[in-house]
PDB file of N, CA and C in Angstrom:
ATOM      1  N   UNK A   1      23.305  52.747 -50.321  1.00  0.00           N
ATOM      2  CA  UNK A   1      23.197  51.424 -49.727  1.00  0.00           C
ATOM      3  C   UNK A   1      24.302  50.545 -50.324  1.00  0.00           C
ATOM      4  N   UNK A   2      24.977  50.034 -49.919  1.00  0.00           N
ATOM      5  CA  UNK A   2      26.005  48.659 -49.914  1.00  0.00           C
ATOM      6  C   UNK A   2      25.509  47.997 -51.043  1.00  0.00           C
ATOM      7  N   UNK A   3      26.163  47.499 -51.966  1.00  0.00           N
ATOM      8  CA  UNK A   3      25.711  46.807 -52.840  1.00  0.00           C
ATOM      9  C   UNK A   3      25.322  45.006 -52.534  1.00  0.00           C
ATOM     10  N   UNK A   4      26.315  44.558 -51.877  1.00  0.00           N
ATOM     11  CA  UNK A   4      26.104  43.123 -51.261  1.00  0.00           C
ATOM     12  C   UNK A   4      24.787  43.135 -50.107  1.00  0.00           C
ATOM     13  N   UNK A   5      24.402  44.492 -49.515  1.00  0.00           N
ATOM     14  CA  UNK A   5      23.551  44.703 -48.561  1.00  0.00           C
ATOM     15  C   UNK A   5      22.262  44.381 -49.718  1.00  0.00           C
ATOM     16  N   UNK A   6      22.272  45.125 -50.402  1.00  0.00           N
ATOM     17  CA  UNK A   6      20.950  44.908 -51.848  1.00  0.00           C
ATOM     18  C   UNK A   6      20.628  43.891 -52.000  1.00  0.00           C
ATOM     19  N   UNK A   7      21.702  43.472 -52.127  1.00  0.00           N
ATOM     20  CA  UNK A   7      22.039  41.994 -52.768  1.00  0.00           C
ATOM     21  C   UNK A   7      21.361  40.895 -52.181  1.00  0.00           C
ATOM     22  N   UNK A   8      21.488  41.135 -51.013  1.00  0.00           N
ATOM     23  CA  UNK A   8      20.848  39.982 -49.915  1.00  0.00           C
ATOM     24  C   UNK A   8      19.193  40.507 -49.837  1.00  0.00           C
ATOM     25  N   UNK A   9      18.802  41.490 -49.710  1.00  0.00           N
ATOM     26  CA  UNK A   9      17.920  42.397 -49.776  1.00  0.00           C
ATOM     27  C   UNK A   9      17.102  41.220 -51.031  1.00  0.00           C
ATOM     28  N   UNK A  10      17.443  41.465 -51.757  1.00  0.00           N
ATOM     29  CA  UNK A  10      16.451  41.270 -53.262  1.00  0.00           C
ATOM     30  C   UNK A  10      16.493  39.031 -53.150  1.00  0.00           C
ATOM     31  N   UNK A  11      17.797  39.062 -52.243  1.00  0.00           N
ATOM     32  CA  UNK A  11      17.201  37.394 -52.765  1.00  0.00           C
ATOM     33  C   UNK A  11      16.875  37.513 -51.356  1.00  0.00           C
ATOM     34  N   UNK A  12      16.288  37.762 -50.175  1.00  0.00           N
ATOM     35  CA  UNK A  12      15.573  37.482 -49.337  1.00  0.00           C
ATOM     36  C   UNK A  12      13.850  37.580 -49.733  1.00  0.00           C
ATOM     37  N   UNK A  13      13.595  38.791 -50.341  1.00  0.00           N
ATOM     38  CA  UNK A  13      12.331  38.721 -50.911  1.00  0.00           C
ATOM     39  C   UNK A  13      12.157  37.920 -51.753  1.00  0.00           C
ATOM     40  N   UNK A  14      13.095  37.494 -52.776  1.00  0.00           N
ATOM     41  CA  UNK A  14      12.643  36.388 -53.942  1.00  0.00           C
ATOM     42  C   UNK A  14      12.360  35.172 -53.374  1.00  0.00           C
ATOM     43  N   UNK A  15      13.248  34.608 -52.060  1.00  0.00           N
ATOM     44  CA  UNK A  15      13.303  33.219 -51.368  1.00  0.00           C
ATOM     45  C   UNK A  15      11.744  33.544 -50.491  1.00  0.00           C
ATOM     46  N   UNK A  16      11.341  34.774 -49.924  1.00  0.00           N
ATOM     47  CA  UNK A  16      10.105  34.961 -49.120  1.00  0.00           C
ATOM     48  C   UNK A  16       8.827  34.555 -50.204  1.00  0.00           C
ATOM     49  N   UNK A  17       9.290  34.992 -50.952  1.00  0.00           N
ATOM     50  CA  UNK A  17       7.907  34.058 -52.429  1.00  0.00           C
ATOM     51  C   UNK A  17       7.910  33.083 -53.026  1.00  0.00           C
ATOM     52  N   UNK A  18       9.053  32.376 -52.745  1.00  0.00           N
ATOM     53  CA  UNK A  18       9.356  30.779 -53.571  1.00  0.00           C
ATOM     54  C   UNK A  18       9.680  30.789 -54.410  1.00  0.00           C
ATOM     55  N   UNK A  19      10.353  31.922 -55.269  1.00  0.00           N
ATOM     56  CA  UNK A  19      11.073  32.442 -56.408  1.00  0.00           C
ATOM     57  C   UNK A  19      12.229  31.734 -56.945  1.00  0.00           C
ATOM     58  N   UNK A  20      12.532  30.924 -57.482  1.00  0.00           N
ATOM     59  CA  UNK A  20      13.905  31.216 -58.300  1.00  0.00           C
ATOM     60  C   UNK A  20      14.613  32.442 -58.713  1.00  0.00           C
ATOM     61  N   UNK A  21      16.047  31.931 -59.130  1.00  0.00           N
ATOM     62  CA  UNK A  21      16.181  33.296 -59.834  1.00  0.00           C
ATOM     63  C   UNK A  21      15.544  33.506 -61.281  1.00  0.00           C
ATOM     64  N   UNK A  22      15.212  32.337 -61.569  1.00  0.00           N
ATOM     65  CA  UNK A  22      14.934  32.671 -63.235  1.00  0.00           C
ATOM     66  C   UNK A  22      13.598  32.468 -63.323  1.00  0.00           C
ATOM     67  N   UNK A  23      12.422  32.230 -62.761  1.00  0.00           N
ATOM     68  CA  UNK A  23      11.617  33.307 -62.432  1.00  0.00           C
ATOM     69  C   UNK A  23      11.088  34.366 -62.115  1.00  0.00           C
ATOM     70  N   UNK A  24      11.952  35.355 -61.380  1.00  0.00           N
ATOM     71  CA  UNK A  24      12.131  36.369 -61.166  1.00  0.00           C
ATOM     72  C   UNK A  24      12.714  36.903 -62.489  1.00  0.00           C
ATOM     73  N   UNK A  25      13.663  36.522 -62.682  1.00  0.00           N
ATOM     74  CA  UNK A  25      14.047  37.468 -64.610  1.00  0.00           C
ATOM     75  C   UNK A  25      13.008  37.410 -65.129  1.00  0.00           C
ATOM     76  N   UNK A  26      12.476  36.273 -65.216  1.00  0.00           N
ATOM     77  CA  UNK A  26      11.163  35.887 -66.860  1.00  0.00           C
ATOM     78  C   UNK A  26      10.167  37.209 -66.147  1.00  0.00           C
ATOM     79  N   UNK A  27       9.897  37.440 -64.922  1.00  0.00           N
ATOM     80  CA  UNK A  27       9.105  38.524 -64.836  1.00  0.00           C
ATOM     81  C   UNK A  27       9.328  39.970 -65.080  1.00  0.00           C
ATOM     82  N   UNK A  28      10.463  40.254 -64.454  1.00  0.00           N
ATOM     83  CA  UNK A  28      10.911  41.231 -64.769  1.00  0.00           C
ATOM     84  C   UNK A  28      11.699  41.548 -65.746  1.00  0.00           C
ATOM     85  N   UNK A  29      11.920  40.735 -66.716  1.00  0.00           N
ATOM     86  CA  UNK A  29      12.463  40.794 -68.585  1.00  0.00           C
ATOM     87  C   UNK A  29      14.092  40.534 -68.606  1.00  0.00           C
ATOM     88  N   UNK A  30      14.888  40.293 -67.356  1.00  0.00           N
ATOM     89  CA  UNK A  30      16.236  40.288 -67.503  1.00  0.00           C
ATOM     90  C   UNK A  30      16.936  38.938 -67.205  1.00  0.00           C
ATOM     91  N   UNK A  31      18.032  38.293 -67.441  1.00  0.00           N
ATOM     92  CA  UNK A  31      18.123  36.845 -67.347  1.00  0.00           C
ATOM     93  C   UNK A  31      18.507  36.629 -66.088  1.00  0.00           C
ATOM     94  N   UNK A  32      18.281  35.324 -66.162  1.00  0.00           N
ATOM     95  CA  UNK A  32      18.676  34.755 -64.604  1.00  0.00           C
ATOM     96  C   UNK A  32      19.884  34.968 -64.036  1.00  0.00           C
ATOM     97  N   UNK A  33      21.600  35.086 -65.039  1.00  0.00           N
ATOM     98  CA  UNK A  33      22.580  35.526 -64.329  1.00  0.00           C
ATOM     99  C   UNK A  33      22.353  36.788 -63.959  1.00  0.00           C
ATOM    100  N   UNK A  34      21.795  37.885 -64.801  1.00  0.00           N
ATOM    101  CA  UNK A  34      21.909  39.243 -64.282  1.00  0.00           C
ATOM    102  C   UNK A  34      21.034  39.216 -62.871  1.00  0.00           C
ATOM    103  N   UNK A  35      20.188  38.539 -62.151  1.00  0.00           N
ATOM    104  CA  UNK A  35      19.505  38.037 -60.872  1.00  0.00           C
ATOM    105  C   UNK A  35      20.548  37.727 -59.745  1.00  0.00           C
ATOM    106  N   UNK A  36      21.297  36.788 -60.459  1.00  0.00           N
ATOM    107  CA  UNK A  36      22.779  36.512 -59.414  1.00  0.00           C
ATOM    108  C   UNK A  36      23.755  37.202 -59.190  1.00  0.00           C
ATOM    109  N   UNK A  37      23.905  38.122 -60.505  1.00  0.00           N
ATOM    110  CA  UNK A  37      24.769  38.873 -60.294  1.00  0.00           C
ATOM    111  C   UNK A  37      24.792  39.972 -58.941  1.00  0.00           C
ATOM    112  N   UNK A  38      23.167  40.385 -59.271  1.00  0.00           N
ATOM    113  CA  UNK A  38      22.600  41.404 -58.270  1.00  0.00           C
ATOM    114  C   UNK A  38      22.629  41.076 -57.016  1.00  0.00           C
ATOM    115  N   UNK A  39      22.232  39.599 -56.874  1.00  0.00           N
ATOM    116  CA  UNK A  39      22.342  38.961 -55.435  1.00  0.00           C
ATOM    117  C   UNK A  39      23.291  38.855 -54.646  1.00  0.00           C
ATOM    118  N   UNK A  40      24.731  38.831 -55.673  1.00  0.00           N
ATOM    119  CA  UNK A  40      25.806  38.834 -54.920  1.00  0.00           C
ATOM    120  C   UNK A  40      26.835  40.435 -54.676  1.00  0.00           C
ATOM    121  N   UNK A  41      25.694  41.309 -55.047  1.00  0.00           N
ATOM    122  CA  UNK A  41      26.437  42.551 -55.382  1.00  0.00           C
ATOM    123  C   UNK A  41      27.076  42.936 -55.874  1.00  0.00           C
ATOM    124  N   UNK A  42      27.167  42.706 -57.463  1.00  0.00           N
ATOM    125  CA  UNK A  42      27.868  42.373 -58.201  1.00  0.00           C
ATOM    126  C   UNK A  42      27.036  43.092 -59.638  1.00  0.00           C
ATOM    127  N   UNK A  43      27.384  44.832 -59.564  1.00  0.00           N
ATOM    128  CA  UNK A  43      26.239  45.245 -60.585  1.00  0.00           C
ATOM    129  C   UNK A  43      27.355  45.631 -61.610  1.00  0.00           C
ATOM    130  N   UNK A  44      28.301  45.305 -62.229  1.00  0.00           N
ATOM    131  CA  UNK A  44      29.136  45.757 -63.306  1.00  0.00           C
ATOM    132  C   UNK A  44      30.124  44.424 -63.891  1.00  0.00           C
ATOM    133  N   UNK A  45      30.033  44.029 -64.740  1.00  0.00           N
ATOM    134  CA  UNK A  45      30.790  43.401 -65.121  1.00  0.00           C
ATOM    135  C   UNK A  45      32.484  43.662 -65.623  1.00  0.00           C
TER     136      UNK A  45
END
């Protein structure tokens, strides 16, 4: 799968729950840039 395709993927479900991104980290243990990063398809620094 496309990484920017993911990307949109994961902040469509976060925006479908009223999520922030940094709510979504605090749940799942990773920080809020690594959230954006993902969102924009963007998995390597």
């Amino acid at each position: 799968m496309d990484s920017k395709i993911f990307g949109q993927f994961i902040a469509q479900l976060r925006k479908d729950k009223s999520m922030t991104q940094a709510e979504l980290a605090q749940i799942i243990g990773v920080t809020d840039k690594a959230i954006s990063r993902w969102e924009r398809g963007v998995f390597y620094s």
